[in-house]
N, C-alpha and C. Protein backbone atom coordinates (compact mmCIF):
# COMPACT_ATOMS: atom_id res chain seq x y z
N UNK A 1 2.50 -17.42 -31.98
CA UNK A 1 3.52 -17.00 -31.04
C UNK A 1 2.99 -15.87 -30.16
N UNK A 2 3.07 -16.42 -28.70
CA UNK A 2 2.77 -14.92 -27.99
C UNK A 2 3.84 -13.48 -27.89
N UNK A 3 3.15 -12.62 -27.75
CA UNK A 3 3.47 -11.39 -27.99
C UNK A 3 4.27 -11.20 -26.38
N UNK A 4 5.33 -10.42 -26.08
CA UNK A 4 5.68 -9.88 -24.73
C UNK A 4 4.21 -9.32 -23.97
N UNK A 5 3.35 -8.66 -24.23
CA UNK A 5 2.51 -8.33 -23.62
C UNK A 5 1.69 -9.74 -22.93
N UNK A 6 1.78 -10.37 -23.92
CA UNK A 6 0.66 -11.92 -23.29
C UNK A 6 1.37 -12.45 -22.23
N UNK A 7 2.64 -12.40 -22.24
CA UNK A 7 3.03 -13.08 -20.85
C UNK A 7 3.07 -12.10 -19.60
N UNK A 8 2.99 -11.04 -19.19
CA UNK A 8 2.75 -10.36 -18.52
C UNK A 8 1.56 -10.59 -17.49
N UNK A 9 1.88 -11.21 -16.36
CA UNK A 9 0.74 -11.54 -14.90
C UNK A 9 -0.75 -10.75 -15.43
N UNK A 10 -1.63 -11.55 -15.30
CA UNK A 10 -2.82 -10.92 -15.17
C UNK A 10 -3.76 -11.18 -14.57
N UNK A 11 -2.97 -12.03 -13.23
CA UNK A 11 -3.92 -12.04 -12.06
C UNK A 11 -3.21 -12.03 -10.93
N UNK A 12 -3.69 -11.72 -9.37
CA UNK A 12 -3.12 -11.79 -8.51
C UNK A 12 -3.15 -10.34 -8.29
N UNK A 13 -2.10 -9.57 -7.09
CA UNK A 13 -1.84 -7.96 -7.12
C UNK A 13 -0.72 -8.01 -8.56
N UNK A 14 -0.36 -8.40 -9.01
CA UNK A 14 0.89 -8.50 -10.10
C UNK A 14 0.46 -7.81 -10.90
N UNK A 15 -1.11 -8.77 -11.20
CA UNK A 15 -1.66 -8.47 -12.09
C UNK A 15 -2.47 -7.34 -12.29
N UNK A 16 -3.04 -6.98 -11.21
CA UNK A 16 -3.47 -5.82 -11.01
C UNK A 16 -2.92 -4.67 -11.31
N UNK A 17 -1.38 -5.06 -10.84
CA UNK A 17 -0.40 -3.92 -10.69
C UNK A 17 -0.28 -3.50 -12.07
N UNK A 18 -0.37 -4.36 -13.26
CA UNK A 18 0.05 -4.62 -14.35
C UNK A 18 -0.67 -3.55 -15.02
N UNK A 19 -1.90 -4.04 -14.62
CA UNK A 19 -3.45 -3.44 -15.56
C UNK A 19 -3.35 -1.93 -14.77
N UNK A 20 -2.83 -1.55 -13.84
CA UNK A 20 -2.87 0.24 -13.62
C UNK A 20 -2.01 0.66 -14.19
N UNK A 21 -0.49 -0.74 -14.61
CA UNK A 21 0.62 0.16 -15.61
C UNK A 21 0.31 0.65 -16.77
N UNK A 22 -0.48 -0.62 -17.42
CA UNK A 22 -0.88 -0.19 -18.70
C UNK A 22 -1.86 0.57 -18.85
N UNK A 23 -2.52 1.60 -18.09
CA UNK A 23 -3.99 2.24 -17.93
C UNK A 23 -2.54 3.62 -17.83
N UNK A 24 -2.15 3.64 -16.95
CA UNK A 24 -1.42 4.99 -16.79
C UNK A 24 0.05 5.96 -17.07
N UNK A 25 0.66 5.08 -17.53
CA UNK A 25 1.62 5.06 -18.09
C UNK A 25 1.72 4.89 -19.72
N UNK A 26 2.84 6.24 -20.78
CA UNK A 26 2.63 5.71 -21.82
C UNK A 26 3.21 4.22 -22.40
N UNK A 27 2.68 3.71 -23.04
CA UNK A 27 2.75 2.48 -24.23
C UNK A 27 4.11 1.88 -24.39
N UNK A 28 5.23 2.92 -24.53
CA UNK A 28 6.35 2.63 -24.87
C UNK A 28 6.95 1.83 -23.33
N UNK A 29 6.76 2.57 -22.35
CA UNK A 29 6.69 2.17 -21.10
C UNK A 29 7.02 1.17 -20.19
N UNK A 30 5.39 0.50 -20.74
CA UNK A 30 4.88 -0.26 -20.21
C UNK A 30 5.41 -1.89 -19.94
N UNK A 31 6.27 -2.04 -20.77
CA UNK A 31 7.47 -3.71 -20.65
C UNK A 31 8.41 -2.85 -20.36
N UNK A 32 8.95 -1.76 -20.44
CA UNK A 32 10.28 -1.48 -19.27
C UNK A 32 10.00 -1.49 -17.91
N UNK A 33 8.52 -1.34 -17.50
CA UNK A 33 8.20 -1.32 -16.24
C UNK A 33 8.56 -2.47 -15.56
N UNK A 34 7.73 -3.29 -15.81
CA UNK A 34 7.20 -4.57 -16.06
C UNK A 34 8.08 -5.49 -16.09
N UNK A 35 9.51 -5.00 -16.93
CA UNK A 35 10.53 -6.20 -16.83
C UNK A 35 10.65 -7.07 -16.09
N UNK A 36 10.53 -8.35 -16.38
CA UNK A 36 10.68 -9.66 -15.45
C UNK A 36 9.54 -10.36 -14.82
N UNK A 37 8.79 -9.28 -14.66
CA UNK A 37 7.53 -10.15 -13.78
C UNK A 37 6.60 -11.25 -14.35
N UNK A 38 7.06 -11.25 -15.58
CA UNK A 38 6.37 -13.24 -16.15
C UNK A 38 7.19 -14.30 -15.65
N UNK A 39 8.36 -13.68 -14.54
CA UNK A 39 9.04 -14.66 -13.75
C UNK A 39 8.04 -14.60 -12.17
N UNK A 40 8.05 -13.51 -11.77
CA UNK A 40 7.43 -13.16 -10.61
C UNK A 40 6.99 -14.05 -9.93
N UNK A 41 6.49 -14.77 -10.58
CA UNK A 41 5.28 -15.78 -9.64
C UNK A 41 6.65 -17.19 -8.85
N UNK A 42 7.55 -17.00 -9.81
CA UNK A 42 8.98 -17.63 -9.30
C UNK A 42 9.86 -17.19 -7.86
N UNK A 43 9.80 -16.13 -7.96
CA UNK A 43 10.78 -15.16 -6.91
C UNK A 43 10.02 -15.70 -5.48
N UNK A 44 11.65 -15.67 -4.99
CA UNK A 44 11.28 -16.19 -3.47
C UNK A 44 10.62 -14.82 -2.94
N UNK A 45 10.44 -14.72 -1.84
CA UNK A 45 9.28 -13.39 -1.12
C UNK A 45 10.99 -12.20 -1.08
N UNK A 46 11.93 -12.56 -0.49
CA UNK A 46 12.88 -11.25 -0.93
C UNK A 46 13.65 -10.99 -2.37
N UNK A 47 13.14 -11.96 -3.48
CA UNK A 47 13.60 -11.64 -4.46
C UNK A 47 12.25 -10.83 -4.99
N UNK A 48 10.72 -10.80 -4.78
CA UNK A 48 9.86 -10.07 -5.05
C UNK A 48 9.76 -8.70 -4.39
N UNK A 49 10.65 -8.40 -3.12
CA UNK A 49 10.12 -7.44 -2.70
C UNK A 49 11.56 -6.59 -3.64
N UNK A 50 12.48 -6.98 -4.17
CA UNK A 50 13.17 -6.43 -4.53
C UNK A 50 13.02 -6.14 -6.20
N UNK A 51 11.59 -7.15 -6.86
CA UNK A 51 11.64 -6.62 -7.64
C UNK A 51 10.60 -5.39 -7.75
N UNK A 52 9.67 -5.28 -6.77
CA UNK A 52 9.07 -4.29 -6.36
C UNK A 52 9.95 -2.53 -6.02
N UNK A 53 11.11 -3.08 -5.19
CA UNK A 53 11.86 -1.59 -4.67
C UNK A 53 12.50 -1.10 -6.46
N UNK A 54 13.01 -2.26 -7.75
CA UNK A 54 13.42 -1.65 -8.37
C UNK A 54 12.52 -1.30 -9.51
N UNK A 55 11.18 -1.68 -9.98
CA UNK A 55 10.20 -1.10 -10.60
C UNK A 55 10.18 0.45 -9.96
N UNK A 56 9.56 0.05 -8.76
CA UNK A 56 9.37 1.64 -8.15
C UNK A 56 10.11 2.62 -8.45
N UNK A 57 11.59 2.32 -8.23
CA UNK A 57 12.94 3.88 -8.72
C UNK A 57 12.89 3.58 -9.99
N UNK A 58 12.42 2.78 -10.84
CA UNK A 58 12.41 2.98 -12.52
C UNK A 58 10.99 3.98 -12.64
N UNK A 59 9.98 3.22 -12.14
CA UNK A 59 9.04 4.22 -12.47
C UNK A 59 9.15 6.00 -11.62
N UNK A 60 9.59 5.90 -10.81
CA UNK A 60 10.56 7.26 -9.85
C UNK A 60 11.02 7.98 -11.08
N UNK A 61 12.46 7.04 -11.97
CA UNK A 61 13.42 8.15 -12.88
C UNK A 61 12.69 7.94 -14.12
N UNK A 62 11.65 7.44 -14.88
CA UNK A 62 10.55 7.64 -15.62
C UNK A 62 9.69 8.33 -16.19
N UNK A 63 8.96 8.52 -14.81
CA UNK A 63 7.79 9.22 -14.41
C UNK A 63 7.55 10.12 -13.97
N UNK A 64 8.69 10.56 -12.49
CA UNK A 64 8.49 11.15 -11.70
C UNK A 64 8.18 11.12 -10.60
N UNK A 65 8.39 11.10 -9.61
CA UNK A 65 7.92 10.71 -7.98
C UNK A 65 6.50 11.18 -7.62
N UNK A 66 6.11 12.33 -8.43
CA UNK A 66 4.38 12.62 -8.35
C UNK A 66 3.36 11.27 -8.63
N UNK A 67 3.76 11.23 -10.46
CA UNK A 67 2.89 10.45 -10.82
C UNK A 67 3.37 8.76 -10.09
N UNK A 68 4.67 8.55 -9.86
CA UNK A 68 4.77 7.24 -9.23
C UNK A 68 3.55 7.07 -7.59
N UNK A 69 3.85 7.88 -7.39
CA UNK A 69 2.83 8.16 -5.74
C UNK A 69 1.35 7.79 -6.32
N UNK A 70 0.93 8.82 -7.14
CA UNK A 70 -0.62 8.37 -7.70
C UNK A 70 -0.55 6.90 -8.46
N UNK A 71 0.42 6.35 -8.78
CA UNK A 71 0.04 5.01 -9.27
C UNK A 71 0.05 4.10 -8.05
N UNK A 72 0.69 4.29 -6.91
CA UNK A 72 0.87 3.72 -5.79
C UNK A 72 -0.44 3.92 -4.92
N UNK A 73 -0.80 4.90 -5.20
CA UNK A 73 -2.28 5.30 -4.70
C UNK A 73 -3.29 4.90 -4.95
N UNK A 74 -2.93 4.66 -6.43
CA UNK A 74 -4.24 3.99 -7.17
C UNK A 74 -4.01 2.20 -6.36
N UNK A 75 -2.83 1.71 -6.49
CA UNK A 75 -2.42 0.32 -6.04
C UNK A 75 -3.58 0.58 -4.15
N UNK A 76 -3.14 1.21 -3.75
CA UNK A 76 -3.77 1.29 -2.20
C UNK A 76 -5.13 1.00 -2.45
N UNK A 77 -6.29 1.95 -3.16
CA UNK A 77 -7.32 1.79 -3.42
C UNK A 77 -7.87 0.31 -3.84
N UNK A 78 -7.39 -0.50 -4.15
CA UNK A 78 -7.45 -1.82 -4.68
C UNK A 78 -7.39 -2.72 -3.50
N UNK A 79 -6.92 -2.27 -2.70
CA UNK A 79 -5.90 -3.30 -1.87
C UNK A 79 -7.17 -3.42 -0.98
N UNK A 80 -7.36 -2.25 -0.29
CA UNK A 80 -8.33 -1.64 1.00
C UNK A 80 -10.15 -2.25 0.42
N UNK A 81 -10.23 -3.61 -0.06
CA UNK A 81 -11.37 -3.16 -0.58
C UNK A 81 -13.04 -3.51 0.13
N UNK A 82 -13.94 -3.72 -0.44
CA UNK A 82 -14.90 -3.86 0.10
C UNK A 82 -15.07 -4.59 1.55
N UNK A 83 -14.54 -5.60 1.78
CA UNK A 83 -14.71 -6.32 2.87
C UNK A 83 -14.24 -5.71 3.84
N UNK A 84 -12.93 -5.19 3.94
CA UNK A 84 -12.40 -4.07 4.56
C UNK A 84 -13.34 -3.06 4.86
N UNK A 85 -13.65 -2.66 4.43
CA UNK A 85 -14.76 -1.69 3.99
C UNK A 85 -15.44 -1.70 5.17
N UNK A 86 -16.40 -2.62 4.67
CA UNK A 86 -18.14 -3.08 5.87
C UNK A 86 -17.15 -3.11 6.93
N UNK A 87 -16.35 -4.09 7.38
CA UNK A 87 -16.08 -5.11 8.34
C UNK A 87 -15.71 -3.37 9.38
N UNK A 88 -14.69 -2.72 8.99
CA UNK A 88 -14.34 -1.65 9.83
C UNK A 88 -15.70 -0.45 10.64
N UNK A 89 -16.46 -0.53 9.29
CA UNK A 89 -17.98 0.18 9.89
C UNK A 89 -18.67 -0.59 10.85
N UNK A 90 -18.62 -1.63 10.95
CA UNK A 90 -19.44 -1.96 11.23
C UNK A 90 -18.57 -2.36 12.73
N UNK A 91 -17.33 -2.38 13.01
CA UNK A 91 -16.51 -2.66 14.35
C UNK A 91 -16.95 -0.91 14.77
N UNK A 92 -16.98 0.10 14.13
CA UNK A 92 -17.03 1.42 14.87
C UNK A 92 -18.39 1.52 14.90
N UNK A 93 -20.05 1.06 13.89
CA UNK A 93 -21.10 1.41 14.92
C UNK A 93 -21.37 0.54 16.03
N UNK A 94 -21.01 -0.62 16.32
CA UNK A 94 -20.89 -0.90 17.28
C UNK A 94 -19.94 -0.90 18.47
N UNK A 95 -19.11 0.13 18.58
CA UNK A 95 -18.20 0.77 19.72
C UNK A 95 -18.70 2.26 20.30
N UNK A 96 -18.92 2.06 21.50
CA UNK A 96 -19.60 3.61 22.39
C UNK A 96 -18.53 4.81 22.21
N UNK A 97 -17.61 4.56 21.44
CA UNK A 97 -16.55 5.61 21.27
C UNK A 97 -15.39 5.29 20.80
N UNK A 98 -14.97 6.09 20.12
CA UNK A 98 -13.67 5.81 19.05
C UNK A 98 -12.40 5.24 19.88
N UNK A 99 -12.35 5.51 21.10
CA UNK A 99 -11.18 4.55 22.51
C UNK A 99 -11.89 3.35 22.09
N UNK A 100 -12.93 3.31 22.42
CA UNK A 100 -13.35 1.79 22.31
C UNK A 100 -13.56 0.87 20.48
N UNK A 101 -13.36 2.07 19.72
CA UNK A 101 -13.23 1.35 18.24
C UNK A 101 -11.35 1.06 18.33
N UNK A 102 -10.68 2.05 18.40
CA UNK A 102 -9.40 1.99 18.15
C UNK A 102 -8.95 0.66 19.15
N UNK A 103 -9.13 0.16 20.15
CA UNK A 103 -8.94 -0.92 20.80
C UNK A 103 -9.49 -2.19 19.94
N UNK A 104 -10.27 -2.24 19.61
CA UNK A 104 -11.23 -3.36 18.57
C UNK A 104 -10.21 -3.89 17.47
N UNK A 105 -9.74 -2.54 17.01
CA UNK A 105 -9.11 -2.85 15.53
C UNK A 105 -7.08 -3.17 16.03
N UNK A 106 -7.61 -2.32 17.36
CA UNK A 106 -5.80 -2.52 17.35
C UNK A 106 -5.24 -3.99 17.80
N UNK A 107 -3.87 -4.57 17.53
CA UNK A 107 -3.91 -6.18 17.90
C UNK A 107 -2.39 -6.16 18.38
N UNK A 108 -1.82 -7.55 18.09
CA UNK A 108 -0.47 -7.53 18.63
C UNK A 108 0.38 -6.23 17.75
N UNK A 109 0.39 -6.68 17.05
CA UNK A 109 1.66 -5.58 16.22
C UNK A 109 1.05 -4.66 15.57
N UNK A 110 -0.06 -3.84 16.24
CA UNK A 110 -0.95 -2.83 15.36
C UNK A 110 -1.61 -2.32 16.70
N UNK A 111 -1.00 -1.22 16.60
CA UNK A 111 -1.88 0.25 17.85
C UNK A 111 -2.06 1.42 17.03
N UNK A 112 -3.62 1.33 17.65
CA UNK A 112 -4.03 2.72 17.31
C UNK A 112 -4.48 3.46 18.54
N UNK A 113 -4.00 4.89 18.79
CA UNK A 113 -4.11 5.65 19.43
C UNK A 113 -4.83 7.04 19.43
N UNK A 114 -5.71 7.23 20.14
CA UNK A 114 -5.91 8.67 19.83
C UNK A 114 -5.13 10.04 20.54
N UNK A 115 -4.87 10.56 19.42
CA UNK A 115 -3.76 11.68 19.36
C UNK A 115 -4.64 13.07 20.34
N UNK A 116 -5.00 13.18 19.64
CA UNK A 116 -6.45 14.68 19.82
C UNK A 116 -8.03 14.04 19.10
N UNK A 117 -8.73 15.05 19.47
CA UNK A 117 -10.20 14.43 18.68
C UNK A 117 -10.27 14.33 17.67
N UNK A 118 -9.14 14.69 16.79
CA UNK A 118 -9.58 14.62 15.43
C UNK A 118 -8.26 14.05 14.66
N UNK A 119 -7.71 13.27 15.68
CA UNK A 119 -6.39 12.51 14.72
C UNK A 119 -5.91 11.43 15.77
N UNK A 120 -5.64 10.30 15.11
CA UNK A 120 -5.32 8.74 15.81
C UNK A 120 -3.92 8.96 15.19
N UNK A 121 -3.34 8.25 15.85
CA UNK A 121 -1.48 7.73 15.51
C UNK A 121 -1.91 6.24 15.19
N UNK A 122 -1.45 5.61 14.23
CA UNK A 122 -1.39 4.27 13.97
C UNK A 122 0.50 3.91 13.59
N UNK A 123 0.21 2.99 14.69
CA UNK A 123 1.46 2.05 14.76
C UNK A 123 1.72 0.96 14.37
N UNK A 124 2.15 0.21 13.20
CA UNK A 124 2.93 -1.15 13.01
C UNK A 124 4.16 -1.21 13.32
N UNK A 125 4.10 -2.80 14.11
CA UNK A 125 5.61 -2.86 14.52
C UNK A 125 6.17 -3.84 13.57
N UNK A 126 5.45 -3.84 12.52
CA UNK A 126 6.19 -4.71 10.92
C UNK A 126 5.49 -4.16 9.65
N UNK A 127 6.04 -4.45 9.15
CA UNK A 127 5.24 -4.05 7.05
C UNK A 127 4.44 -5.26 7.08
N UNK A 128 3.28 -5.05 7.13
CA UNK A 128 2.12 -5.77 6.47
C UNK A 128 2.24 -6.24 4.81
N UNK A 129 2.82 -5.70 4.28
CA UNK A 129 2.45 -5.53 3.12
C UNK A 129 3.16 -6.68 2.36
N UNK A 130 2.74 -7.85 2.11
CA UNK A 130 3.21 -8.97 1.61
C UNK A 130 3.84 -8.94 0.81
N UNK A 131 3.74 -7.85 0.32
CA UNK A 131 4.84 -8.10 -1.35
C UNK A 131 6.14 -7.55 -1.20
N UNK A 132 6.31 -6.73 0.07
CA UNK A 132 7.53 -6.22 0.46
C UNK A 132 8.06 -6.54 1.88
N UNK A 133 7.44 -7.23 2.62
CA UNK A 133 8.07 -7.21 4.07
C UNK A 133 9.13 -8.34 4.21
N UNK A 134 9.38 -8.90 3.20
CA UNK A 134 11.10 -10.22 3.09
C UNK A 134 12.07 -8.98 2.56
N UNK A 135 12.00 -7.80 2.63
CA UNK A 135 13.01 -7.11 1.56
C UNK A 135 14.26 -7.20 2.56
N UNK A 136 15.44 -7.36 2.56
CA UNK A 136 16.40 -7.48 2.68
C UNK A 136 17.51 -6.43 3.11
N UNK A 137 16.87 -4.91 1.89
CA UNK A 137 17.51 -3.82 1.84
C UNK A 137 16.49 -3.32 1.86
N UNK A 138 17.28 -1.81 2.20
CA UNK A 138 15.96 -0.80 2.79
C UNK A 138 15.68 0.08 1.55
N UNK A 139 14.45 0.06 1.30
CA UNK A 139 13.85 1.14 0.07
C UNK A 139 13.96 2.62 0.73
N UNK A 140 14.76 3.40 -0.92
CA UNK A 140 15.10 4.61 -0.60
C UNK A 140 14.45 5.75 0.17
N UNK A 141 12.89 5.35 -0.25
CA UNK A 141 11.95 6.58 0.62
C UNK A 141 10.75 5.69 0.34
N UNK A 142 9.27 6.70 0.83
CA UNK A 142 8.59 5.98 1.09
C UNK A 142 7.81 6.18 0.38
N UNK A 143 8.10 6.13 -1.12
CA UNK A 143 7.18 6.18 -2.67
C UNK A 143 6.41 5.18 -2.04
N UNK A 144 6.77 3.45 -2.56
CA UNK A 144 6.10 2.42 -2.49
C UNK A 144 4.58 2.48 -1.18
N UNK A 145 4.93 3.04 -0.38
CA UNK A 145 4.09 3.06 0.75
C UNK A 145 2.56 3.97 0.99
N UNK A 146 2.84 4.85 -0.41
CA UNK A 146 1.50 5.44 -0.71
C UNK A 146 0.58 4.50 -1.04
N UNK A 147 0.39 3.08 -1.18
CA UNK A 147 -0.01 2.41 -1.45
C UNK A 147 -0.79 1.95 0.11
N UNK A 148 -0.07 2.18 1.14
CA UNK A 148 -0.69 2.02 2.41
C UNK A 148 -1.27 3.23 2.78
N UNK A 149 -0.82 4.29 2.78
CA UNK A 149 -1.58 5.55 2.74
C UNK A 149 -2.87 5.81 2.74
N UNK A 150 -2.94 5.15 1.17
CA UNK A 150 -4.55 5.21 0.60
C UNK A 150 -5.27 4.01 1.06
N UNK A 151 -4.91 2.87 1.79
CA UNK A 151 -5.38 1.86 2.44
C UNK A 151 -5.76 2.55 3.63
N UNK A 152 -5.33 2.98 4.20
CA UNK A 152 -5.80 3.69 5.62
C UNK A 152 -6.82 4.61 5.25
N UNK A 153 -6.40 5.51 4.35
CA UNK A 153 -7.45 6.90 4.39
C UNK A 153 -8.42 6.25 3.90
N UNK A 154 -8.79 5.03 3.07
CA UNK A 154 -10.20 4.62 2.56
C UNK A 154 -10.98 3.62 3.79
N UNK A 155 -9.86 2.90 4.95
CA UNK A 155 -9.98 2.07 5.76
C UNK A 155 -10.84 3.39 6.77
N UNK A 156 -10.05 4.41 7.32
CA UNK A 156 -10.47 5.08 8.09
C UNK A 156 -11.86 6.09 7.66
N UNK A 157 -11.59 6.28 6.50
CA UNK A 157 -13.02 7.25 6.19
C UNK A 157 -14.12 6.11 6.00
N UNK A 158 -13.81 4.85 5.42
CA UNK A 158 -15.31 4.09 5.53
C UNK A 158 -15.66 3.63 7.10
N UNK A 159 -14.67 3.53 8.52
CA UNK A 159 -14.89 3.65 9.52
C UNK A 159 -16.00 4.65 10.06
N UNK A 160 -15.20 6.10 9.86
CA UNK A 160 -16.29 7.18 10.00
C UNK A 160 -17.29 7.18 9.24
N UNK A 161 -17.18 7.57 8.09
CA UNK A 161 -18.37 7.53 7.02
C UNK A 161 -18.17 9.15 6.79
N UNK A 162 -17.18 9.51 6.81
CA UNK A 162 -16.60 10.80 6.39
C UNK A 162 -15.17 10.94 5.83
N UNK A 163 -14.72 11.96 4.85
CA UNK A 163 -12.86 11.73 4.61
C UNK A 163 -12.36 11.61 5.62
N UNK A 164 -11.50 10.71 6.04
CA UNK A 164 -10.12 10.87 6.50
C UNK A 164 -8.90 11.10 5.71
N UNK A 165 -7.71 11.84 6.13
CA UNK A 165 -6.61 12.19 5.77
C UNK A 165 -5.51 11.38 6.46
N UNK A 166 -4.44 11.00 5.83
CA UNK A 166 -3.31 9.82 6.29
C UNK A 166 -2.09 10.80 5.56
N UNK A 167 -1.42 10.73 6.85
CA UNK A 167 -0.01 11.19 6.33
C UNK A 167 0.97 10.22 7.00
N UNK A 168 1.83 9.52 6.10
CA UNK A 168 2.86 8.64 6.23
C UNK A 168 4.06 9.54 7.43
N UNK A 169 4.66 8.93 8.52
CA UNK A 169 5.18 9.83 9.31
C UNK A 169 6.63 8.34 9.28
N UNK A 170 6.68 7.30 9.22
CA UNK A 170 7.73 6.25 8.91
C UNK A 170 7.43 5.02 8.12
N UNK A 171 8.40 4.46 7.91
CA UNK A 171 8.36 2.95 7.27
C UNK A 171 9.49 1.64 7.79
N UNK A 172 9.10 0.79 8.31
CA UNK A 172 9.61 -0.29 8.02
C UNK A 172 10.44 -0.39 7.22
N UNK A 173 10.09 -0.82 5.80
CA UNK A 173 10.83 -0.82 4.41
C UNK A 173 12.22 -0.11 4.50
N UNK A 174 11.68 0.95 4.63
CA UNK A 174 13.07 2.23 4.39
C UNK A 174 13.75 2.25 5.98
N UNK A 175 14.04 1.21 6.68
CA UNK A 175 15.19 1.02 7.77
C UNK A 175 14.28 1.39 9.00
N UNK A 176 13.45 1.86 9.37
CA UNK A 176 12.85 2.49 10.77
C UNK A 176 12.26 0.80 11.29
N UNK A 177 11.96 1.38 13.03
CA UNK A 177 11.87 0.01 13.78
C UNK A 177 10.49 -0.36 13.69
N UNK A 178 9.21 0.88 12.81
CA UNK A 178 7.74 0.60 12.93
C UNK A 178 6.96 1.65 12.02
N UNK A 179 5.97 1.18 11.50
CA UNK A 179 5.55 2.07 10.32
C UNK A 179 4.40 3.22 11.47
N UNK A 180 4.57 4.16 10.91
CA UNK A 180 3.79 5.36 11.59
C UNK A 180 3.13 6.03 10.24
N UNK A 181 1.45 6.34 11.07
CA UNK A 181 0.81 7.49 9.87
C UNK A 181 -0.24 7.80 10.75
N UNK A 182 -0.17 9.26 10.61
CA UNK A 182 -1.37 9.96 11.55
C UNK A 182 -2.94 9.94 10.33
N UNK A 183 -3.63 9.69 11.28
CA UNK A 183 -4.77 9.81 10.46
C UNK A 183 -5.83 10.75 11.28
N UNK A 184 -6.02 11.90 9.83
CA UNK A 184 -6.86 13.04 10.37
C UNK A 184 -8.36 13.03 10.18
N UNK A 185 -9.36 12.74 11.10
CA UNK A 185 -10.73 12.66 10.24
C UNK A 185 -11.59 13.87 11.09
C-alpha cells in the first residue's frame, strides 16, 4: 500500500514545488501543504491557479510571509534556468547597447525600458506565469510572485554578468492592469 507521501507529484513544476516543500519546511508540514495536489495534474488551469493562491496563504499563516517569499524564491531560481541563462547573454553581447538589448528581449506584451543607467522598468501586460494566469480571483499580495522576482534578478544578472536587483512594483494576479519590477544592475 502506498504511503500519502508516494502519491505526491514528482515531476513537472508540482513536482519540483514538492521537493523544495519537503527540503524546507518541517515534516509535520509537509501533506498540509501539499493537500490535494495528487489531483493537480486534474485541475482545469483556474482550478490550479487557485490551488496555488491557497497553498501560498497556508504556507503565509504557517510559516510566515518571510520564509514563504524564500520558498517562492527558491521556486524562481528553478524556473529562470540555464537556457534562459546563455540565450539572454548572449542577445546582450551581441547588442551595441543596453537600448538596443532591451528592444531584442522586449515583444508584444513585454517592454523593457531604461529608467536611468543603472535601472530598466520591465512591463507585462499579462502573468506569464502558467500556473497562475487562469486565476479567476485576485491573490491577496504579491507573496506568490517572488518567484518572478528571482526569475528576473537571475535573468538580468546572467544578461550583465554582474548582480542585478528586482523589486516587484505590481501584479497582474493581485487585480492591477500589468506586472511591473524595476531592475537595478
Amino acid at each position: 500500500m502506498n504511503s500519502i507521501e508516494d502519491i505526491i507529484p514528482k515531476t513537472g513544476r508540482i513536482g519540483r514545488f514538492a521537493k523544495i516543500i519537503k527540503k524546507e519546511v518541517p515534516k509535520e508540514l509537509f501533506l498540509t501543504l501539499l493537500k490535494d495536489s495528487e489531483k493537480y495534474s486534474s485541475f482545469s488551469p483556474s482550478r490550479k491557479a487557485e490551488w496555488w493562491k491557497e497553498t501560498v496563504i497556508k504556507m503565509e499563516n504557517e510559516l510566515g510571509a518571510e520564509k514563504t517569499k524564500e520558498i517562492m524564491t527558491i521556486c524562481g531560481s528553478k524556473c529562470c534556468g540555464l537556457g534562459h541563462r546563455k540565450t539572454v547573454r548572449k542577445k546582450f553581447e551581441e547588442s551595441s547597447s543596453i537600448e538596443e538589448f532591451l528592444k531584442k528581449i522586449s515583444a508584444r506584451d513585454v517592454t523593457y525600458k531604461l529608467i536611468d543607467k543603472n535601472t530598466i522598468l520591465a512591463e507585462y501586460q499579462r502573468c506569464f506565469c502558467g500556473l497562475v494566469n487562469a486565476t479567476k480571483t485576485a491573490f491577496p499580495n504579491m507573496t506568490y510572485c517572488q518567484c518572478s522576482v528571482e526569475f528576473n534578478r537571475q535573468y538580468f544578472s546572467s544578461a550583465f554578468n554582474k548582480p542585478a536587483k528586482v523589486k516587484l512594483i505590481k501584479t497582474v494576479i493581485t487585480g492591477n492592469d500589468s506586472c511591473q519590477f524595476a531592475i537595478h544592475f
